[in-house]
C-alpha atoms as a PDB file:
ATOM      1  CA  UNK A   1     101.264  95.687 120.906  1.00  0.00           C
ATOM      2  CA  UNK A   2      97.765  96.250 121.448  1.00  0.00           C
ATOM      3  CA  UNK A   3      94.868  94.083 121.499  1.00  0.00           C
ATOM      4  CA  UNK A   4      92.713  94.056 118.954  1.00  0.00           C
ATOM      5  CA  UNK A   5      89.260  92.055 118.132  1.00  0.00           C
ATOM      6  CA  UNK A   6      90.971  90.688 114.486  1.00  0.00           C
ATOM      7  CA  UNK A   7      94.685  90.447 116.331  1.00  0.00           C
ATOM      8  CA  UNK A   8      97.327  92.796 117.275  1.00  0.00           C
ATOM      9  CA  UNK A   9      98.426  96.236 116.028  1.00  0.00           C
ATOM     10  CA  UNK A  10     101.866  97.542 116.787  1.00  0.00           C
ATOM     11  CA  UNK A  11     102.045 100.818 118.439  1.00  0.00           C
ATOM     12  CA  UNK A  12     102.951 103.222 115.806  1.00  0.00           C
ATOM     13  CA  UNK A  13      99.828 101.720 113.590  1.00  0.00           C
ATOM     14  CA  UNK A  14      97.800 102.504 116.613  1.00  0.00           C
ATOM     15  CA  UNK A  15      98.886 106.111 116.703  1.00  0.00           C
ATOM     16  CA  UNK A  16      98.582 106.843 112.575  1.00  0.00           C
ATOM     17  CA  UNK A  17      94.678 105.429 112.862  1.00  0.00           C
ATOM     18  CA  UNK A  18      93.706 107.620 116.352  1.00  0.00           C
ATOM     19  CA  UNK A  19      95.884 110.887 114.670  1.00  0.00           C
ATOM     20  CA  UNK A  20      93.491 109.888 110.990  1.00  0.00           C
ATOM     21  CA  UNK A  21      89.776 109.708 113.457  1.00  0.00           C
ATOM     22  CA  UNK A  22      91.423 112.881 115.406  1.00  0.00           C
ATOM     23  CA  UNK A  23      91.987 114.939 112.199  1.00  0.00           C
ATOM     24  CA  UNK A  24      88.450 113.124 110.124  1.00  0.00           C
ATOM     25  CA  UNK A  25      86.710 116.506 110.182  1.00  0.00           C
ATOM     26  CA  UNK A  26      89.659 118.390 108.447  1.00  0.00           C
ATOM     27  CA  UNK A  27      89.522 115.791 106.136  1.00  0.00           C
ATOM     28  CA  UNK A  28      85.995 116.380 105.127  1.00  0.00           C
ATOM     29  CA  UNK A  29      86.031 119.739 105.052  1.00  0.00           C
ATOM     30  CA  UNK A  30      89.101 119.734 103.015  1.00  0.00           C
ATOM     31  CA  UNK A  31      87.463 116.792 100.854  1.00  0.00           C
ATOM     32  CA  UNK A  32      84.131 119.778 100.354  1.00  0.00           C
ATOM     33  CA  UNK A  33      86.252 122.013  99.432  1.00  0.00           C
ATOM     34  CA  UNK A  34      88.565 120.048  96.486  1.00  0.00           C
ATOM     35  CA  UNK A  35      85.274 119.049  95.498  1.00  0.00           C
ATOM     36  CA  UNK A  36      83.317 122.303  95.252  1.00  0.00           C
ATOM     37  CA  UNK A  37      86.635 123.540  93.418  1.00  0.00           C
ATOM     38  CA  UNK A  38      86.727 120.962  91.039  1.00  0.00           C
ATOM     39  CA  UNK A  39      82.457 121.094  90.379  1.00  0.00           C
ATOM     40  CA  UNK A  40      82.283 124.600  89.869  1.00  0.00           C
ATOM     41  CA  UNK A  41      85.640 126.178  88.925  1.00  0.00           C
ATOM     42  CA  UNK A  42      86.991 125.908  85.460  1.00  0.00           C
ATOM     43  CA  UNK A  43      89.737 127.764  84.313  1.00  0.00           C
ATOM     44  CA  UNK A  44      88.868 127.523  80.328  1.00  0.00           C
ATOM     45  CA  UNK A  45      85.796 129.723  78.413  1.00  0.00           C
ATOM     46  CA  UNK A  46      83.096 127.203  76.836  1.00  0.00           C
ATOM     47  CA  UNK A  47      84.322 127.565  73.794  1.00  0.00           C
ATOM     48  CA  UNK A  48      81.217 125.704  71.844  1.00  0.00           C
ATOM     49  CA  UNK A  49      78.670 128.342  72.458  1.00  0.00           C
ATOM     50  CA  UNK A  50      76.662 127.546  69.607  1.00  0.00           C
ATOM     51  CA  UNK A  51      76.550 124.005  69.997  1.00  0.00           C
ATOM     52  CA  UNK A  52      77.732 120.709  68.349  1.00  0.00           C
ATOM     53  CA  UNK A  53      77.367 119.639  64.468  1.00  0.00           C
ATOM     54  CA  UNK A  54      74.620 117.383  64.389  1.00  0.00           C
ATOM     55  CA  UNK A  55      75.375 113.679  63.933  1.00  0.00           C
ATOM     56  CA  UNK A  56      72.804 112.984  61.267  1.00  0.00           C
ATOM     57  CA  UNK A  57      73.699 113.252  58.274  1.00  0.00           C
ATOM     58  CA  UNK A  58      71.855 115.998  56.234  1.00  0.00           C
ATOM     59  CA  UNK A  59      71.721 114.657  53.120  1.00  0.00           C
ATOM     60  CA  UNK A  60      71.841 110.400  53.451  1.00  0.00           C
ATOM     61  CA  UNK A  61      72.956 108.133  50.276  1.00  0.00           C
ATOM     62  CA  UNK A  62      70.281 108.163  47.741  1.00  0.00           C
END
């Protein structure tokens, strides 16, 4: 086990969290890129072109 300042990790706990900081750039870059994809590409027309009905009523109880 390794030292620690909280305690102990085991070994293969150790590896996983230096092989996550080795690979934290891919995982921005990949992060960018899911989110650029998600921001700006829609696969579906805007169908409501002409906008909403209003929510007022046009002609309210007399």
């Amino acid at each position: 086990m390794i030292e620690s300042p909280t305690g102990k990790l085991k070994g293969a706990t150790f590896k996983y969290i230096e092989s996550e900081l080795y690979g934290y750039s891919d995982t921005l870059r990949e992060i960018a890129f899911l989110r650029k994809n998600l921001i700006f590409c829609s696969p579906h027309e805007d169908e409501n072109i002409r906008g909403g009905k209003r929510n007022i009523p046009s002609r309210p109880t007399e």
